[in-house]
C-alpha atoms as a PDB file:
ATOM      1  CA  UNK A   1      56.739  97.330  94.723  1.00  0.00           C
ATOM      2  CA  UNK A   2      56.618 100.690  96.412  1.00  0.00           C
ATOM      3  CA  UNK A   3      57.367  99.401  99.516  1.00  0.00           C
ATOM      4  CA  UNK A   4      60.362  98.514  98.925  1.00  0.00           C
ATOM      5  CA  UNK A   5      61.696 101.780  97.519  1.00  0.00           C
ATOM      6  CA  UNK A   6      62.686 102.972 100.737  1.00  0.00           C
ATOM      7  CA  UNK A   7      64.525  99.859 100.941  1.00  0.00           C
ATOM      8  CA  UNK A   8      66.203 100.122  97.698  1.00  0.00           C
ATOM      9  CA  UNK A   9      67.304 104.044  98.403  1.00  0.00           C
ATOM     10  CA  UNK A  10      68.948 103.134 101.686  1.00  0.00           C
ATOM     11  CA  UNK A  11      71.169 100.170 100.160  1.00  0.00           C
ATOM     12  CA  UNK A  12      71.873 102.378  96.825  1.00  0.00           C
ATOM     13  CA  UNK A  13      73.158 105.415  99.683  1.00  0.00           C
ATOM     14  CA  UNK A  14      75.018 102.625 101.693  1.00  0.00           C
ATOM     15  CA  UNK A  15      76.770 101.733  98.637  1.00  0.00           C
ATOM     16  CA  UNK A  16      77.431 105.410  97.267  1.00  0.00           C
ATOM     17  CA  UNK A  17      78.630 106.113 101.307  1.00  0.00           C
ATOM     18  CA  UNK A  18      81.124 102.769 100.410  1.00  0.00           C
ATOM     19  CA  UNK A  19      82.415 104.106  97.189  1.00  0.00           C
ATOM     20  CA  UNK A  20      82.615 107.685  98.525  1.00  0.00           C
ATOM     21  CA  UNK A  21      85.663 106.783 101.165  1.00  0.00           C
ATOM     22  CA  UNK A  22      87.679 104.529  98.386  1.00  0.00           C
ATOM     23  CA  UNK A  23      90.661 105.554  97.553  1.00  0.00           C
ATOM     24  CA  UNK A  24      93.120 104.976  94.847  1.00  0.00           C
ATOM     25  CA  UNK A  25      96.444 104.032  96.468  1.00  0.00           C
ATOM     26  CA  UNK A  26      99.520 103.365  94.217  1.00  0.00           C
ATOM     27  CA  UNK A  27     102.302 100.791  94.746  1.00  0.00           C
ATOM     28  CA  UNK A  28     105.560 101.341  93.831  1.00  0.00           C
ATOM     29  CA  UNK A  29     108.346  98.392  93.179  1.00  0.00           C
ATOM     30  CA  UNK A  30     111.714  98.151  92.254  1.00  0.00           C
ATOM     31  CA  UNK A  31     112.662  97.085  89.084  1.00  0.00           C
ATOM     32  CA  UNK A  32     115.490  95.265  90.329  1.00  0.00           C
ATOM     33  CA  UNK A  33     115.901  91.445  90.755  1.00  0.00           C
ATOM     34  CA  UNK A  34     119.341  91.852  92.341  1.00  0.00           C
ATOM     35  CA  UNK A  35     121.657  94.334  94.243  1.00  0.00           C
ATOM     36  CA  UNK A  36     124.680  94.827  93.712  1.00  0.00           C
ATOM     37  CA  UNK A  37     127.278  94.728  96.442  1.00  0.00           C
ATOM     38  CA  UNK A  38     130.767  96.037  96.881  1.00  0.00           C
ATOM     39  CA  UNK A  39     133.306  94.108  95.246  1.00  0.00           C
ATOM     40  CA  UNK A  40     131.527  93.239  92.111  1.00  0.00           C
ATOM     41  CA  UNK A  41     129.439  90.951  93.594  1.00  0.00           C
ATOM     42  CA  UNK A  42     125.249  90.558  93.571  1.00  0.00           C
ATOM     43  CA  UNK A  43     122.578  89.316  95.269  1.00  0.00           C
ATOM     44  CA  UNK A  44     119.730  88.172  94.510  1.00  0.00           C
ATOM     45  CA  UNK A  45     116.827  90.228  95.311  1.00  0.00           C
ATOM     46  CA  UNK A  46     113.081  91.709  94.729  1.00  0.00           C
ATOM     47  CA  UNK A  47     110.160  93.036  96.962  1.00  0.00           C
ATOM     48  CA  UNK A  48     109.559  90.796 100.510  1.00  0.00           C
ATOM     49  CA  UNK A  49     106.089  88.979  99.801  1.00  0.00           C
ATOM     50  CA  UNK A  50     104.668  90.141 103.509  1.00  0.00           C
ATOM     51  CA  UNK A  51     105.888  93.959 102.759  1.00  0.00           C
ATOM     52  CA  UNK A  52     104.003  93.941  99.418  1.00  0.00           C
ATOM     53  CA  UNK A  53     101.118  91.571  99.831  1.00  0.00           C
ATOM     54  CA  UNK A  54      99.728  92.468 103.694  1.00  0.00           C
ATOM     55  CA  UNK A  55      99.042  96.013 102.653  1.00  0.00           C
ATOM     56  CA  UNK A  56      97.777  95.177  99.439  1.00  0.00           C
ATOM     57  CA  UNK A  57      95.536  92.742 100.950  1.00  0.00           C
ATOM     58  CA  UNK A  58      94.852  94.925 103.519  1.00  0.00           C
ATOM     59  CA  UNK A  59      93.806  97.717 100.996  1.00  0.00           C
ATOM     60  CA  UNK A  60      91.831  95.673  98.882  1.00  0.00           C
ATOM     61  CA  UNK A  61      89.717  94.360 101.344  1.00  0.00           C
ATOM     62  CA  UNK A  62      88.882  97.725 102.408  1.00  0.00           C
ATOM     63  CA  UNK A  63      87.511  98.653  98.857  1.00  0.00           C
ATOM     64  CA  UNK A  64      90.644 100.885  97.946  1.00  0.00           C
ATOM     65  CA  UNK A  65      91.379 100.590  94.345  1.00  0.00           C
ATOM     66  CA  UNK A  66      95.779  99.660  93.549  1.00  0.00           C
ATOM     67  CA  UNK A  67      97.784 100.705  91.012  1.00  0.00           C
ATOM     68  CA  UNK A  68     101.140  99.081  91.220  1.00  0.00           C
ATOM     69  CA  UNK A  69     104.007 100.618  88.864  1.00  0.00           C
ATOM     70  CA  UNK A  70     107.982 100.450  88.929  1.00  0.00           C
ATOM     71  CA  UNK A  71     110.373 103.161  86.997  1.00  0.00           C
ATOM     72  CA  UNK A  72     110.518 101.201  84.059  1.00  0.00           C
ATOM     73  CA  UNK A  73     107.234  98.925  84.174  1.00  0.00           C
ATOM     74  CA  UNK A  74     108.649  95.706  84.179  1.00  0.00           C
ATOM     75  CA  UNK A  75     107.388  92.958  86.459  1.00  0.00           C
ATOM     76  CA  UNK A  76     108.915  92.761  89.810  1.00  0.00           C
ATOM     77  CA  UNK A  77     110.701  90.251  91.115  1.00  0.00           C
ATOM     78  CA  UNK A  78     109.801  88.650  94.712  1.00  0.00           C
ATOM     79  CA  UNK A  79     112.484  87.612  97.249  1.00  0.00           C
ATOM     80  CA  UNK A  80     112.577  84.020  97.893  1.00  0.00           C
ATOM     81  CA  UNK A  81     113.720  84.398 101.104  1.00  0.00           C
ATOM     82  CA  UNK A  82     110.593  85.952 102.023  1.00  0.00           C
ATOM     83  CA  UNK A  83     108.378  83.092 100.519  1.00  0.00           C
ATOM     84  CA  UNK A  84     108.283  82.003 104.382  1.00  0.00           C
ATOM     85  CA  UNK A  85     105.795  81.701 106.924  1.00  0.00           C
ATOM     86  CA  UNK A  86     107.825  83.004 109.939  1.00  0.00           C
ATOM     87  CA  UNK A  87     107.162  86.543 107.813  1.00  0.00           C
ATOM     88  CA  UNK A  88     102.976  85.816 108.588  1.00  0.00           C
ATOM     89  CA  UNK A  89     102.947  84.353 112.364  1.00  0.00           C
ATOM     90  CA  UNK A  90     104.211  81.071 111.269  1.00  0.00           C
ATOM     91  CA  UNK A  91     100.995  80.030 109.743  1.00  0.00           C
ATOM     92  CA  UNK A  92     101.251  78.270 106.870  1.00  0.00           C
ATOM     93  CA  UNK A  93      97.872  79.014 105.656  1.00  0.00           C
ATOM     94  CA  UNK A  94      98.279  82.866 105.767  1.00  0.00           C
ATOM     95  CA  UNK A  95     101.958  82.554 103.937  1.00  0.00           C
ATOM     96  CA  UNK A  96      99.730  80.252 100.641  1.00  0.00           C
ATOM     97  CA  UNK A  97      96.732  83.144 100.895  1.00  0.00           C
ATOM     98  CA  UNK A  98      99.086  85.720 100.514  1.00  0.00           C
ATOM     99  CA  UNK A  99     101.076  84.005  97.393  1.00  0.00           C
ATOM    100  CA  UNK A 100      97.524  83.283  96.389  1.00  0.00           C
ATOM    101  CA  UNK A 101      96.758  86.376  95.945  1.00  0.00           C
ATOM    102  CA  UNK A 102     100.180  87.673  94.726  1.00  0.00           C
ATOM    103  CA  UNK A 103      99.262  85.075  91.980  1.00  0.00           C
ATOM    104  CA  UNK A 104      96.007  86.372  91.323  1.00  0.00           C
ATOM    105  CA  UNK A 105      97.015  89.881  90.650  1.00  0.00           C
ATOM    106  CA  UNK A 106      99.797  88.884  88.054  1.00  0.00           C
ATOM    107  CA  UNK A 107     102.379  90.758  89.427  1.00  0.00           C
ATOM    108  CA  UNK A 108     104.759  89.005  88.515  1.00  0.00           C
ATOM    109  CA  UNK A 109     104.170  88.242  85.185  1.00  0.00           C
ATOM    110  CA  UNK A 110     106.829  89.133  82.323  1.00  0.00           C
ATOM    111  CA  UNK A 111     103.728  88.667  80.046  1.00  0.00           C
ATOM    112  CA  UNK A 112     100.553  89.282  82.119  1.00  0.00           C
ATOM    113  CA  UNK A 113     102.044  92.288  84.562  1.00  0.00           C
ATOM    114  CA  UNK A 114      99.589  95.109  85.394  1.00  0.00           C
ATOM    115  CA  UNK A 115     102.559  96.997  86.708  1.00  0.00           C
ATOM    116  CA  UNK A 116     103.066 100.707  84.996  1.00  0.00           C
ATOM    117  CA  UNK A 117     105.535 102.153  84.285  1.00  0.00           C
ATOM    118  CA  UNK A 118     106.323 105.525  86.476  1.00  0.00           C
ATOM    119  CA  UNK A 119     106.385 107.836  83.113  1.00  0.00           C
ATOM    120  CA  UNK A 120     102.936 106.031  82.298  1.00  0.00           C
ATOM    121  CA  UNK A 121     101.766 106.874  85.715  1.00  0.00           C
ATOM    122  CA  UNK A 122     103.465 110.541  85.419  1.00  0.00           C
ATOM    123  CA  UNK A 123     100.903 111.158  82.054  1.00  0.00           C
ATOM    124  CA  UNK A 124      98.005 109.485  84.151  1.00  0.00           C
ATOM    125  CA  UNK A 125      98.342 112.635  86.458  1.00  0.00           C
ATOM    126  CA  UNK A 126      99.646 112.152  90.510  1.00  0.00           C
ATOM    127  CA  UNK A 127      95.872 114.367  91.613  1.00  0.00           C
ATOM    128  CA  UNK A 128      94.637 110.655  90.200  1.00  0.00           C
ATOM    129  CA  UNK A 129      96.169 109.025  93.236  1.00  0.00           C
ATOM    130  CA  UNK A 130      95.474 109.812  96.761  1.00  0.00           C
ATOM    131  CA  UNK A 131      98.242 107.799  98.888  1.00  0.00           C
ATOM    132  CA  UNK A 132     101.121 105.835  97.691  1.00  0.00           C
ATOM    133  CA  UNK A 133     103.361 102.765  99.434  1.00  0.00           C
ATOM    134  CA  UNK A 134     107.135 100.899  99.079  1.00  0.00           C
ATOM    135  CA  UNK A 135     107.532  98.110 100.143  1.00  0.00           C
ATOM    136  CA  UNK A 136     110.715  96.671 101.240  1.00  0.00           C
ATOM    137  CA  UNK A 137     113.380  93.825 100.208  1.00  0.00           C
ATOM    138  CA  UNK A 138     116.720  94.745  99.489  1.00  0.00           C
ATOM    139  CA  UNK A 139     115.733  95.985  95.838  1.00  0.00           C
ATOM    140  CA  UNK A 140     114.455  99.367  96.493  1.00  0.00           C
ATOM    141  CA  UNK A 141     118.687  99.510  97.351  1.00  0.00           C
ATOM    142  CA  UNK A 142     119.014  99.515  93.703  1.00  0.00           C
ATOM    143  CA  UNK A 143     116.972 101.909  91.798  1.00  0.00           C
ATOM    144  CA  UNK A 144     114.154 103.028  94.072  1.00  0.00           C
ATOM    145  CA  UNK A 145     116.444 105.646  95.867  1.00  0.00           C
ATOM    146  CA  UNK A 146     118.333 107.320  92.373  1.00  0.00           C
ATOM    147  CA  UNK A 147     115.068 106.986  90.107  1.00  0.00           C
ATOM    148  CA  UNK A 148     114.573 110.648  89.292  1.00  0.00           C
ATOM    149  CA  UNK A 149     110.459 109.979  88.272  1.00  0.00           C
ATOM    150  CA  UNK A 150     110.010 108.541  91.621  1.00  0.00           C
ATOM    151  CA  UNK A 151     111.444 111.715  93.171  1.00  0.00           C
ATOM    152  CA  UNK A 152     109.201 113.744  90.779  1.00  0.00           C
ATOM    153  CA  UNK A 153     106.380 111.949  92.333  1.00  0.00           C
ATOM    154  CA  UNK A 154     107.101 111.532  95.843  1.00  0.00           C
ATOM    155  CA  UNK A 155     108.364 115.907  95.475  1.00  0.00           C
ATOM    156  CA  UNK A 156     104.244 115.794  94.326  1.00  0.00           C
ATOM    157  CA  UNK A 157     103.008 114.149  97.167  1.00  0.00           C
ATOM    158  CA  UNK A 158     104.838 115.972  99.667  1.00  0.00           C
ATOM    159  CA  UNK A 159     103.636 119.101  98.218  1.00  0.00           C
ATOM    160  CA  UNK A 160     100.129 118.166  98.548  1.00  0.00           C
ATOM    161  CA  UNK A 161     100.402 116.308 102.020  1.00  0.00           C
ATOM    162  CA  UNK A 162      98.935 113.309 100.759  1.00  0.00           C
ATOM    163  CA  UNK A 163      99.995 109.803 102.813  1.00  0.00           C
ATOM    164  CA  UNK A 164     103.521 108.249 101.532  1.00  0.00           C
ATOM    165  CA  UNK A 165     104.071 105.032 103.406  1.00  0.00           C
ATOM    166  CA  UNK A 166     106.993 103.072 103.320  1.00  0.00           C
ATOM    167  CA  UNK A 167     108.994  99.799 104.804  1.00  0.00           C
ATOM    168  CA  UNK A 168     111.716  98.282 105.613  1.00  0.00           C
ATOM    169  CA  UNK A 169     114.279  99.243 102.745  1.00  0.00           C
ATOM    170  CA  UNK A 170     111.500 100.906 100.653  1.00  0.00           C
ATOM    171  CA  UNK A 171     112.265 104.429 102.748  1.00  0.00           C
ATOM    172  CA  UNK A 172     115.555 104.434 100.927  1.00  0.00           C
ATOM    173  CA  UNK A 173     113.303 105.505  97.946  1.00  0.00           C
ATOM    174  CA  UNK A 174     112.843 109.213  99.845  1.00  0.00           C
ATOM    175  CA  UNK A 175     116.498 109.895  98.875  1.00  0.00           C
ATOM    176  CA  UNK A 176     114.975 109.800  94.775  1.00  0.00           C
ATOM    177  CA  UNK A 177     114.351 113.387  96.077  1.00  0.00           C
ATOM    178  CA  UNK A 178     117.196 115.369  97.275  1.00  0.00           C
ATOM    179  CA  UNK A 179     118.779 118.176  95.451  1.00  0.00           C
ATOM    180  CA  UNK A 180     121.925 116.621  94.153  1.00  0.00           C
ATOM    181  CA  UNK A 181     120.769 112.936  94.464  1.00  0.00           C
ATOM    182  CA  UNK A 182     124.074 111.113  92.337  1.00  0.00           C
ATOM    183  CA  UNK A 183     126.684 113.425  94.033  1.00  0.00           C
ATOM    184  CA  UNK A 184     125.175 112.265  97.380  1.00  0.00           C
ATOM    185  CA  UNK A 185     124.844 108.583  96.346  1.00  0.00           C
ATOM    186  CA  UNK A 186     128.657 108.612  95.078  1.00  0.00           C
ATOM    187  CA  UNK A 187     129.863 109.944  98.303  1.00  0.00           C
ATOM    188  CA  UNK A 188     128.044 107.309 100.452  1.00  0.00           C
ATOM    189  CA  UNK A 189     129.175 104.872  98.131  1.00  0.00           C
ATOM    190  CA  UNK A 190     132.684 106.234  98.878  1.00  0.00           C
ATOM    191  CA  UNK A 191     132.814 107.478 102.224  1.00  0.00           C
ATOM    192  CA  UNK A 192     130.204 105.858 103.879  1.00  0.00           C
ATOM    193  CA  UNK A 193     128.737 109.649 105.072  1.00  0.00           C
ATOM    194  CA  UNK A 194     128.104 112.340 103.294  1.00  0.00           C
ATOM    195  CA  UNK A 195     127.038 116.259 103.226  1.00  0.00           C
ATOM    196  CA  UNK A 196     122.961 116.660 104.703  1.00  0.00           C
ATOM    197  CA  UNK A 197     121.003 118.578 102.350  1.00  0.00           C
ATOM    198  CA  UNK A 198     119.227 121.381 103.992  1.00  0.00           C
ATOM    199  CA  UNK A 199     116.574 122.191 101.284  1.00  0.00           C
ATOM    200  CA  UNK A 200     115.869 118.383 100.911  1.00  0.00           C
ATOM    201  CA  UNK A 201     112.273 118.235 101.957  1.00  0.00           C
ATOM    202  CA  UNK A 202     112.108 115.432 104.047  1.00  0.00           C
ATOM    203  CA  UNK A 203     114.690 117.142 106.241  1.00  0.00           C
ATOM    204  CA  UNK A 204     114.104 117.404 109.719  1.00  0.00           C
ATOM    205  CA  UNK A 205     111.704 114.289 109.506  1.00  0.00           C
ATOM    206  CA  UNK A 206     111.304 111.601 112.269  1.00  0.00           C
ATOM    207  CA  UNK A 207     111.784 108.631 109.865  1.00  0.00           C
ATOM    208  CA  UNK A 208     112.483 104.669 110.208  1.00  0.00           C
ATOM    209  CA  UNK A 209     113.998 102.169 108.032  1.00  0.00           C
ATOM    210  CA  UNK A 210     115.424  98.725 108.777  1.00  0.00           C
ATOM    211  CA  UNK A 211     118.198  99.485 111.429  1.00  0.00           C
ATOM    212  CA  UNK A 212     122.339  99.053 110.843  1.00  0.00           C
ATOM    213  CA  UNK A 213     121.580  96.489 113.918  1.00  0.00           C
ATOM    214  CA  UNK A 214     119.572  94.729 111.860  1.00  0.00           C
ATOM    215  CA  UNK A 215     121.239  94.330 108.779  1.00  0.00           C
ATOM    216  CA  UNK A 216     124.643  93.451 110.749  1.00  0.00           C
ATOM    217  CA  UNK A 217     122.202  90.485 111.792  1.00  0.00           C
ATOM    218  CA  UNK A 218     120.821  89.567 108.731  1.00  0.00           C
ATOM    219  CA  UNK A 219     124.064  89.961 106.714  1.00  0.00           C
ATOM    220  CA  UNK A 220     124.480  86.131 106.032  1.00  0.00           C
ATOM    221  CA  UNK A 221     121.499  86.746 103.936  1.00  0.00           C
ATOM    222  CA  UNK A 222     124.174  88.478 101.647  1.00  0.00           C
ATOM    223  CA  UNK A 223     126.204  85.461 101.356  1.00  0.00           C
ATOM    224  CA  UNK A 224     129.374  87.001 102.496  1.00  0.00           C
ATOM    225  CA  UNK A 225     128.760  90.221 100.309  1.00  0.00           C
ATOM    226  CA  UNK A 226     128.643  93.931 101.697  1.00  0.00           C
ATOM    227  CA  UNK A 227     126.117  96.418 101.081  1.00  0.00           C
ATOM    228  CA  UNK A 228     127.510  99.388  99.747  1.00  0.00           C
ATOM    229  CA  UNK A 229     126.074 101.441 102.716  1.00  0.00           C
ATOM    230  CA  UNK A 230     122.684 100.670 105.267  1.00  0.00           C
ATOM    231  CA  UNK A 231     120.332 102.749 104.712  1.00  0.00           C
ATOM    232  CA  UNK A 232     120.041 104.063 108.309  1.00  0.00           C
ATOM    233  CA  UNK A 233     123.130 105.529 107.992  1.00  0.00           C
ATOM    234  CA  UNK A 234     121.981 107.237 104.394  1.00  0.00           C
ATOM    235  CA  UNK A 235     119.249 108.695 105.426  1.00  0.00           C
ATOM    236  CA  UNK A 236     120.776 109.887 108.440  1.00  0.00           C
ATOM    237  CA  UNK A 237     123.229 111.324 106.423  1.00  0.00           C
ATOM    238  CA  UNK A 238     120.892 113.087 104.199  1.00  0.00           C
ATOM    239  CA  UNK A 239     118.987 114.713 107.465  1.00  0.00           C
ATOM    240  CA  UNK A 240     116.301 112.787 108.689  1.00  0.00           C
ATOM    241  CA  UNK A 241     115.737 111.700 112.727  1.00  0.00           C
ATOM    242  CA  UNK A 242     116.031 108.417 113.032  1.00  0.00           C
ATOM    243  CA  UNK A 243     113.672 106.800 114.958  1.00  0.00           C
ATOM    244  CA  UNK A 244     114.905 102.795 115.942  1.00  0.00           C
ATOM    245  CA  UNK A 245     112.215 100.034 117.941  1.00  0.00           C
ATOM    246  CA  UNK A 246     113.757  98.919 121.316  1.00  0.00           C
ATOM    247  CA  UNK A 247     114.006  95.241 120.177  1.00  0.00           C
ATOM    248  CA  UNK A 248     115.380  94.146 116.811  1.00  0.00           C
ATOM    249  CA  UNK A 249     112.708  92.927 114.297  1.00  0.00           C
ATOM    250  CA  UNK A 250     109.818  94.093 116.337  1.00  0.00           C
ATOM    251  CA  UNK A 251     107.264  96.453 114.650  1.00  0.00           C
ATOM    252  CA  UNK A 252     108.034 100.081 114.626  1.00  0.00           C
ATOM    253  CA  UNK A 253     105.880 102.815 112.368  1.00  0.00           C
ATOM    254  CA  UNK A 254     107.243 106.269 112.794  1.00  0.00           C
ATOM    255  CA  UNK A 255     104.431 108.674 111.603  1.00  0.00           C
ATOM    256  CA  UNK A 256     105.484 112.272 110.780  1.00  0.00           C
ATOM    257  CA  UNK A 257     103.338 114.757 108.853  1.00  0.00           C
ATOM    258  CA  UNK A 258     102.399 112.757 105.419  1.00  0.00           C
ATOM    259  CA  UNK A 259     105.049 109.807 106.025  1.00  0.00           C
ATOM    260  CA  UNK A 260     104.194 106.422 107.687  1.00  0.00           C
ATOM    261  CA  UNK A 261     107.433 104.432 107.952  1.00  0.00           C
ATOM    262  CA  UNK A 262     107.690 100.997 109.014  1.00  0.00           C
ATOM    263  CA  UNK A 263     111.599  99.780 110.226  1.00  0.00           C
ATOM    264  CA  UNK A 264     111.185  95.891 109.184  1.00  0.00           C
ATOM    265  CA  UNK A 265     108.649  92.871 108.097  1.00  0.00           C
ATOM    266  CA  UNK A 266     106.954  93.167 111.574  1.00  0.00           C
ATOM    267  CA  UNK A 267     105.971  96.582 110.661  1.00  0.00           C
ATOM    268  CA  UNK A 268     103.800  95.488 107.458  1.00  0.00           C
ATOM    269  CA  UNK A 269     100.757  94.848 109.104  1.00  0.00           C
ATOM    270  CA  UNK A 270     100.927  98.214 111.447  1.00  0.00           C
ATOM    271  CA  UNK A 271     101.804 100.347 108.833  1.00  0.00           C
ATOM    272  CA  UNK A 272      98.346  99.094 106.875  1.00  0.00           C
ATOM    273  CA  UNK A 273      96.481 100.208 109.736  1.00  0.00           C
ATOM    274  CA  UNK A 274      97.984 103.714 109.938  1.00  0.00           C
ATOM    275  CA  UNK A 275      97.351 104.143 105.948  1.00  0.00           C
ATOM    276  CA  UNK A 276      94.210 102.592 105.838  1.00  0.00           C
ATOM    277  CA  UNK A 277      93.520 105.556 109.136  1.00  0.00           C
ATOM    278  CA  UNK A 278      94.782 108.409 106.881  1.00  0.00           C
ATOM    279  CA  UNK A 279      92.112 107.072 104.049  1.00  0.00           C
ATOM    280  CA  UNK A 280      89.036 106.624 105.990  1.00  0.00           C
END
């Protein structure tokens, strides 16, 4: 038996090296299941499937524990437009692993959701989590960017430089943290501009986020509705740099101190990597 103690101490510091570089990454989703538009009316919304579920799977396989939580702790909602397999290279078999897997983890669940809620995840402590992500889909349009707990934690994780990535629509969820975030929502709303925010602390920032371009070209999505405002034009508004791709709905990640920003679906996938980097 002795001989094989050498053995056995290797494969026990192999697996104590493993665990050493896993991290805890939390997930934040909208509540929402809908946005509402100007005009009264709504659409029908939630988190894109490829925005949540590549990183997540990405994560996971990487032995990185997930929390996922929402402001209120209710279950999210998924898009059905993104249930589609042009959003994973057009393979079919990719688009049922990654619902798979969605499946598997509950999410979506009114009864079996692990989601948290963000005051839950507040008296958990934020030093228990070393990098969080939002993911896109129009939702994030609807409470992500006002919900004053998600600026309490993202204000946290700027202070401590730890890795904040975000896609698609999810960077609208940076606003959460300006100064005077309603005033500054209820003049966008209004006036399609508004005041920048010098002491906002994103300011300054090279940022992306799905481009006005691109939502003028996915607007039929909205079934004839209008978004209140794009938010391109919000956060450029509030002072970030906005950084756009050269193609429409080609991947872009913008990296800039502790933010990773993706502009669209396409950007999933890269913006993984770049996380996934920042926790090795």
């Amino acid at each position: 038996m002795k001989r094989f103690a050498p053995l056995a101490t290797a494969l026990l510091l192999a697996l104590g090296s493993t665990q050493a570089h896993a991290a805890h990454v939390l997930v934040v989703l909208s509540d929402a299941d809908h946005l509402d538009l100007r005009d009264g009316q709504v659409y029908p919304t939630g988190f894109y499937l490829n925005e949540l579920m590549q990183p997540v799977k990405a994560l996971r396989d990487a032995g990185h524990e997930i929390t996922f939580a929402t402001p209120l702790g209710r279950a999210p909602t998924a898009d059905r437009s993104s249930l589609d397999k042009a959003y994973f290279g057009n393979d079919a078999a990719a688009l049922k692993a990654h619902q798979d897997l969605l499946a598997q983890l509950k999410l979506t669940s009114s009864a079996q959701s692990p989601v948290l809620s963000l005051a839950r995840v507040e008296q958990i402590g934020y030093a228990a989590f070393d990098a969080v992500y939002v993911p896109g889909g129009h939702a994030p349009m609807q409470d992500l960017l006002a919900s004053p707990a998600l600026g309490r934690l993202l204000s946290d994780f700027h202070a401590h430089g730890k890795p904040t990535a975000l896609v698609c629509h999810g960077p609208i969820a940076l606003l959460s943290t300006l100064p005077d975030n309603p005033a500054f929502l209820r003049q966008m709303e209004r006036d399609h501009h508004a005041a920048p925010a010098p002491q906002w602390i994103y300011a300054g920032y090279r940022v992306t986020v799905i481009s006005n371009d691109e939502e003028e070209q996915a607007k039929g999505l909205l079934n004839g509705g209008t978004m209140k405002f794009y938010p391109q034009t919000a956060l450029q508004a509030a002072g970030v740099q906005y950084r756009s791709n050269t193609q429409p709905w080609q991947s872009n990640v913008v990296v800039d101190r502790e933010l990773i920003t993706g502009q669209n679906p396409a950007s999933a996938v890269d913006v993984a990597k770049v996380l996934l980097e920042r926790l090795d």
